[in-house]
C-alpha atoms as a PDB file:
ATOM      1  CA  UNK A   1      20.928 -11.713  47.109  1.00  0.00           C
ATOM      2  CA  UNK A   2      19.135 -11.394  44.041  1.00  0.00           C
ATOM      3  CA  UNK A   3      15.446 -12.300  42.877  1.00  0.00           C
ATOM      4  CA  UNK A   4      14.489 -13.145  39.504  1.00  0.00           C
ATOM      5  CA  UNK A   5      10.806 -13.744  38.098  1.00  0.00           C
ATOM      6  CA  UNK A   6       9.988 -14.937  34.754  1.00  0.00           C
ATOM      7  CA  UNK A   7      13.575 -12.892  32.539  1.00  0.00           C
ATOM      8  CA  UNK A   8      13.303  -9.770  34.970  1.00  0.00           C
ATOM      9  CA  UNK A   9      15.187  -9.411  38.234  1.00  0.00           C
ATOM     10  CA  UNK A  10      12.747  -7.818  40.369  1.00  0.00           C
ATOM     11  CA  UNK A  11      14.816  -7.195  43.523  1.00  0.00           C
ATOM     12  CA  UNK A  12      18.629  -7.144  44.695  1.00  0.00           C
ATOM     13  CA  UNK A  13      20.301  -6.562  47.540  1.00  0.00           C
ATOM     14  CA  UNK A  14      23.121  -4.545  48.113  1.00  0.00           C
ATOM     15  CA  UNK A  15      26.370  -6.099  49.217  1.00  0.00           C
ATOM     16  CA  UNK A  16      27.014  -4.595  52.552  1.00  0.00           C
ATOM     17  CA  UNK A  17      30.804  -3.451  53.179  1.00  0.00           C
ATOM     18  CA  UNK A  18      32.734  -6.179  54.382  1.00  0.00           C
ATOM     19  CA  UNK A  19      33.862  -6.724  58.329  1.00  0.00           C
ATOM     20  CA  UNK A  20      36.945  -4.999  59.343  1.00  0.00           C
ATOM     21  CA  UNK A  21      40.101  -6.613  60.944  1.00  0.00           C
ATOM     22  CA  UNK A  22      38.942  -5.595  64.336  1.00  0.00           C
ATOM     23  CA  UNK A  23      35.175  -6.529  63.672  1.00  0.00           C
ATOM     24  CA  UNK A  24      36.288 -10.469  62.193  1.00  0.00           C
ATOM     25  CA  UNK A  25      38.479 -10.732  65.517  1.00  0.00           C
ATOM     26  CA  UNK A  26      35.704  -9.390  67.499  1.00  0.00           C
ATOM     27  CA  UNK A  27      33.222 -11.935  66.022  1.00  0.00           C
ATOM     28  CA  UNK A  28      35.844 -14.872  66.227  1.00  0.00           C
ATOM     29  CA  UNK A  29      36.191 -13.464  70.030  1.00  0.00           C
ATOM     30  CA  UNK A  30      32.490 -14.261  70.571  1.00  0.00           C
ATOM     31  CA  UNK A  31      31.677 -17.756  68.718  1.00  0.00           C
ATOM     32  CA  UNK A  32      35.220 -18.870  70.804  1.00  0.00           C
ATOM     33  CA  UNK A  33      33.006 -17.802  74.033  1.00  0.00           C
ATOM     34  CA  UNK A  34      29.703 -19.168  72.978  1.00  0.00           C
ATOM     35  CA  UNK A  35      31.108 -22.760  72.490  1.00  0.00           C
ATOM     36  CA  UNK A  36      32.662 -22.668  75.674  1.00  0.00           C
ATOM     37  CA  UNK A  37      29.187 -21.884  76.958  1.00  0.00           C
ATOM     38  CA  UNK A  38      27.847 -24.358  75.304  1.00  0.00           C
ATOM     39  CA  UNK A  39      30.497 -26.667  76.362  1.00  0.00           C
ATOM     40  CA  UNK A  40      30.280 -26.128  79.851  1.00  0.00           C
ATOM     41  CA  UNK A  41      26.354 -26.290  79.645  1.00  0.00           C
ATOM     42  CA  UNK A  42      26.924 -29.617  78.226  1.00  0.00           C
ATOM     43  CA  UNK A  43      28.592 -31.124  80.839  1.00  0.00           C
ATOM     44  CA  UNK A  44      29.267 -29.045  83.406  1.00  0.00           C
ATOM     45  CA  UNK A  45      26.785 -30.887  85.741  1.00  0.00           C
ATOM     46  CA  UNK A  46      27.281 -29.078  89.579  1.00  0.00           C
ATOM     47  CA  UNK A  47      27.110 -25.809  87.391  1.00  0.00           C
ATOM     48  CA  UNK A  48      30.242 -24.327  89.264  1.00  0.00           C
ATOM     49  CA  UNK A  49      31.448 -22.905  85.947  1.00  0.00           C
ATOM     50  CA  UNK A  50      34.777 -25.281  85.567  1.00  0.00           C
ATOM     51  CA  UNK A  51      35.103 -28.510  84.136  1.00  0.00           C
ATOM     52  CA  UNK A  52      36.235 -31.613  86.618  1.00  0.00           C
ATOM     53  CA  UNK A  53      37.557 -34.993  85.861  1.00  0.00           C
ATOM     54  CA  UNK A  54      34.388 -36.728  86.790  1.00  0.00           C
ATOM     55  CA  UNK A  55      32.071 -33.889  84.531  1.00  0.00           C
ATOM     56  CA  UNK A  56      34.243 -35.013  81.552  1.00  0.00           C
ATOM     57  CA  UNK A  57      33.154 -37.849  79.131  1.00  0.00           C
ATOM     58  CA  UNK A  58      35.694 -41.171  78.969  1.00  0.00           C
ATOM     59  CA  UNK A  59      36.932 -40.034  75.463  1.00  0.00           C
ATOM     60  CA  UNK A  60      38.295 -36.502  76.885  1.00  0.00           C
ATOM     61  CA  UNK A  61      39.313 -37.791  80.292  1.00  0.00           C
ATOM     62  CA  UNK A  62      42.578 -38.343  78.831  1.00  0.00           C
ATOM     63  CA  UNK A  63      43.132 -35.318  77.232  1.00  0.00           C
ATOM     64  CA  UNK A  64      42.059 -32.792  80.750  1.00  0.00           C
ATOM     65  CA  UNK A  65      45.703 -33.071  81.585  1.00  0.00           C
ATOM     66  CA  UNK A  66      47.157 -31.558  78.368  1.00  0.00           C
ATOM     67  CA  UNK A  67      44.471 -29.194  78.324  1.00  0.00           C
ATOM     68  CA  UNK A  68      44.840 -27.909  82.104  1.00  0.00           C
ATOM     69  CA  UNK A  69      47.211 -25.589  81.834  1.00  0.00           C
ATOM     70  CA  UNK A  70      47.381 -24.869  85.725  1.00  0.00           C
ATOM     71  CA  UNK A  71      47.568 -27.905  87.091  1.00  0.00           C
ATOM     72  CA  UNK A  72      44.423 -27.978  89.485  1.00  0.00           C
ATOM     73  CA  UNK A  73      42.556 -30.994  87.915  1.00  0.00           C
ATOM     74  CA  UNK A  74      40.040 -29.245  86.155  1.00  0.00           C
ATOM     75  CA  UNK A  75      39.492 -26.961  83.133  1.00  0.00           C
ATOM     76  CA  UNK A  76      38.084 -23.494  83.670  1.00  0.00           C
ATOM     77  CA  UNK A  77      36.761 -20.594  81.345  1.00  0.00           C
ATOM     78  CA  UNK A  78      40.121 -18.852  80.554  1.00  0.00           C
ATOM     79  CA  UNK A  79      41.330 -22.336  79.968  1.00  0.00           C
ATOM     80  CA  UNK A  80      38.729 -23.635  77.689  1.00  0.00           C
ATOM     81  CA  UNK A  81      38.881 -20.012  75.615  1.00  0.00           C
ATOM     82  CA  UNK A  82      42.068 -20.683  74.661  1.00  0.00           C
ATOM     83  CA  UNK A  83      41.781 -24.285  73.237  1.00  0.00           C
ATOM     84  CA  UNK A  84      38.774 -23.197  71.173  1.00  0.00           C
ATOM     85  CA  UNK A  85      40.299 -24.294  67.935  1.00  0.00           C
ATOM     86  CA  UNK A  86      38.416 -22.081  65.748  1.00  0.00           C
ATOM     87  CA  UNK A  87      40.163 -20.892  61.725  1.00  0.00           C
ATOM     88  CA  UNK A  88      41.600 -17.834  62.499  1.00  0.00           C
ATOM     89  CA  UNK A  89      42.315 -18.700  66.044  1.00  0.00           C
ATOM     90  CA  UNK A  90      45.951 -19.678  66.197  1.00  0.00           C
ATOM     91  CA  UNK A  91      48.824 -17.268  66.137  1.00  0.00           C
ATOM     92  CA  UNK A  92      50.189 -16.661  62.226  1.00  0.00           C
ATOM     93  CA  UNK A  93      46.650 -17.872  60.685  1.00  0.00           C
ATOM     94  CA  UNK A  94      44.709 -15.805  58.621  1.00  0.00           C
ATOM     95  CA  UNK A  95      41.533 -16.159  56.536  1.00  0.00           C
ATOM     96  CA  UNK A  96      41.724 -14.805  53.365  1.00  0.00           C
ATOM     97  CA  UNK A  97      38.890 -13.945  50.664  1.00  0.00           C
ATOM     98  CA  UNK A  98      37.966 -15.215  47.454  1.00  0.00           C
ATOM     99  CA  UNK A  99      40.960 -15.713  45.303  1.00  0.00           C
ATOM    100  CA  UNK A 100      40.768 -13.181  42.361  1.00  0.00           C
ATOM    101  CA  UNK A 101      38.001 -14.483  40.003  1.00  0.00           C
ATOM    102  CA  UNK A 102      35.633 -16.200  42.483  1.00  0.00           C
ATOM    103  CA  UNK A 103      33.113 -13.758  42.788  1.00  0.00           C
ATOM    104  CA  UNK A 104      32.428 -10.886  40.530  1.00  0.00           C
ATOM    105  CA  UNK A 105      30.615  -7.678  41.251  1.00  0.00           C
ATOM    106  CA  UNK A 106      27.000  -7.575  40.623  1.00  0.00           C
ATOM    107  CA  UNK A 107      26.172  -4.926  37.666  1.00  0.00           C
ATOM    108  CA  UNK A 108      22.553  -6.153  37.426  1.00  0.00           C
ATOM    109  CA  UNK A 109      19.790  -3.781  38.230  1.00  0.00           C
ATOM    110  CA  UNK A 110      15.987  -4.173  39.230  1.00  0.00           C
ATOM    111  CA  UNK A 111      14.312  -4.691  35.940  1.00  0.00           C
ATOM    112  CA  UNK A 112      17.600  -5.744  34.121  1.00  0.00           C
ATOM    113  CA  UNK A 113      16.969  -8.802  32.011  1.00  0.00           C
ATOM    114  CA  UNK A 114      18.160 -11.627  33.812  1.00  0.00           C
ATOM    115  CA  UNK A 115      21.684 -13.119  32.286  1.00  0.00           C
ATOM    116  CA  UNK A 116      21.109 -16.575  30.907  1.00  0.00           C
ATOM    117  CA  UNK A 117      22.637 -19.722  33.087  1.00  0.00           C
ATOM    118  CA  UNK A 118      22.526 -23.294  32.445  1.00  0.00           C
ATOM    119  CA  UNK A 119      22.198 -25.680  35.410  1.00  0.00           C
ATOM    120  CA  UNK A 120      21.475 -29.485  36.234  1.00  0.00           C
ATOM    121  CA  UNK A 121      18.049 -30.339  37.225  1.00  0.00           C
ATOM    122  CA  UNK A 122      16.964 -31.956  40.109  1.00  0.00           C
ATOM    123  CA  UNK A 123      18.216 -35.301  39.018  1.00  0.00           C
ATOM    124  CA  UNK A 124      21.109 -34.289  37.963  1.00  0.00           C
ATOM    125  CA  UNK A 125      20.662 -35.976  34.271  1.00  0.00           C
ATOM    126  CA  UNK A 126      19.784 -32.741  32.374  1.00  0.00           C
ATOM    127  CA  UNK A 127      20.890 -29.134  31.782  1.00  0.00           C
ATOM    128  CA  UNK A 128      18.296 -26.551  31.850  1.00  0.00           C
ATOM    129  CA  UNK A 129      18.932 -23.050  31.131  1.00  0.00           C
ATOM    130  CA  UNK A 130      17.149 -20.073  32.263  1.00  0.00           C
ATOM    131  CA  UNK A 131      16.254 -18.584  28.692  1.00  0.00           C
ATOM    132  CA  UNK A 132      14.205 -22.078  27.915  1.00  0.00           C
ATOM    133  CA  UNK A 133      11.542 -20.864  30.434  1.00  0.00           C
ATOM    134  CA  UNK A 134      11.516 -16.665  28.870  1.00  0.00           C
ATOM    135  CA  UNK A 135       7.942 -15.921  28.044  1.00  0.00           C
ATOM    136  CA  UNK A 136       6.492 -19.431  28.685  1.00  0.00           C
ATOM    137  CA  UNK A 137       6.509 -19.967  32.771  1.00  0.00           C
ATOM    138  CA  UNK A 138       7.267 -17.947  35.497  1.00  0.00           C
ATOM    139  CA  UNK A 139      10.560 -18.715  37.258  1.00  0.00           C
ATOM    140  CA  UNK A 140      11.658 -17.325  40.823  1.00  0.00           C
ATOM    141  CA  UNK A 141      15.478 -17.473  41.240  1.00  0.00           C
ATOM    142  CA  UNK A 142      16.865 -16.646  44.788  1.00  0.00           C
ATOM    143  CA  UNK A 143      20.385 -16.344  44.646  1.00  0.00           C
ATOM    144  CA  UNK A 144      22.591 -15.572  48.155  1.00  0.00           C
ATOM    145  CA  UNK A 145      25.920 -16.392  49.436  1.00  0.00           C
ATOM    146  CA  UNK A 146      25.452 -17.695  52.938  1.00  0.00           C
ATOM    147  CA  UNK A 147      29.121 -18.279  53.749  1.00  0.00           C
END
């Protein structure tokens, strides 16, 4: 994330190292659990931690028999954890990163002069660029990837 006030960037934070294999499976390992949780506090209505025919709405009735992969009726933990259909979940699938040009390394330091950009406004009918405001109003950029 970067700051910028006025043409000066006045604080930055430093890209942290980026998961490893094991830590991204890890993570994917513990969303897959926390919907099931959330799942089975949805409508797991006796609170006996498995799913039953009657616990299940109309629309996904008809799908507890594809789904039940032991045959008793009803759709437990194990069995929910693996139809969590999550990216990265099935066999052969793998997330990649940004394809080579997407994102460039930061080389902007704390009282740099900020680079110039041009952007829409908030209607969407003009460009603006960041040099129009140097030395005339204060502007306070936050920039941040949050994917």
């Amino acid at each position: 994330m970067m700051v910028i006030s006025s043409d000066t960037v006045v604080a930055q934070s430093k890209p942290s190292d980026p998961p490893t294999a094991e830590e991204r499976r890890e993570s994917r390992k513990k969303a897959r659990e926390r919907d099931v949780d959330k799942l089975l506090g949805q409508f797991d209505k006796n609170k006996d931690k498995v799913l039953a025919d009657s616990e299940l709405p109309k629309a996904l009735r008809e799908y507890l028999a594809l789904l039940d992969k032991d045959g008793d009726g009803m759709l437990d933990r194990v069995e929910l954890l693996k139809m969590s259909g999550r990216p990265g979940s099935k066999a052969g699938e793998i997330i990649t990163g940004p394809a080579k040009g997407e994102r460039y390394n930061d080389k902007i330091e704390v009282g740099d002069t900020a680079p110039d950009f041009r952007l829409a406004d908030s209607s969407g009918k003009r460009m603006v660029t960041l040099s129009a405001f140097r030395a005339k109003k204060p502007v306070v950029l936050i920039f941040g990837s949050y994917t």
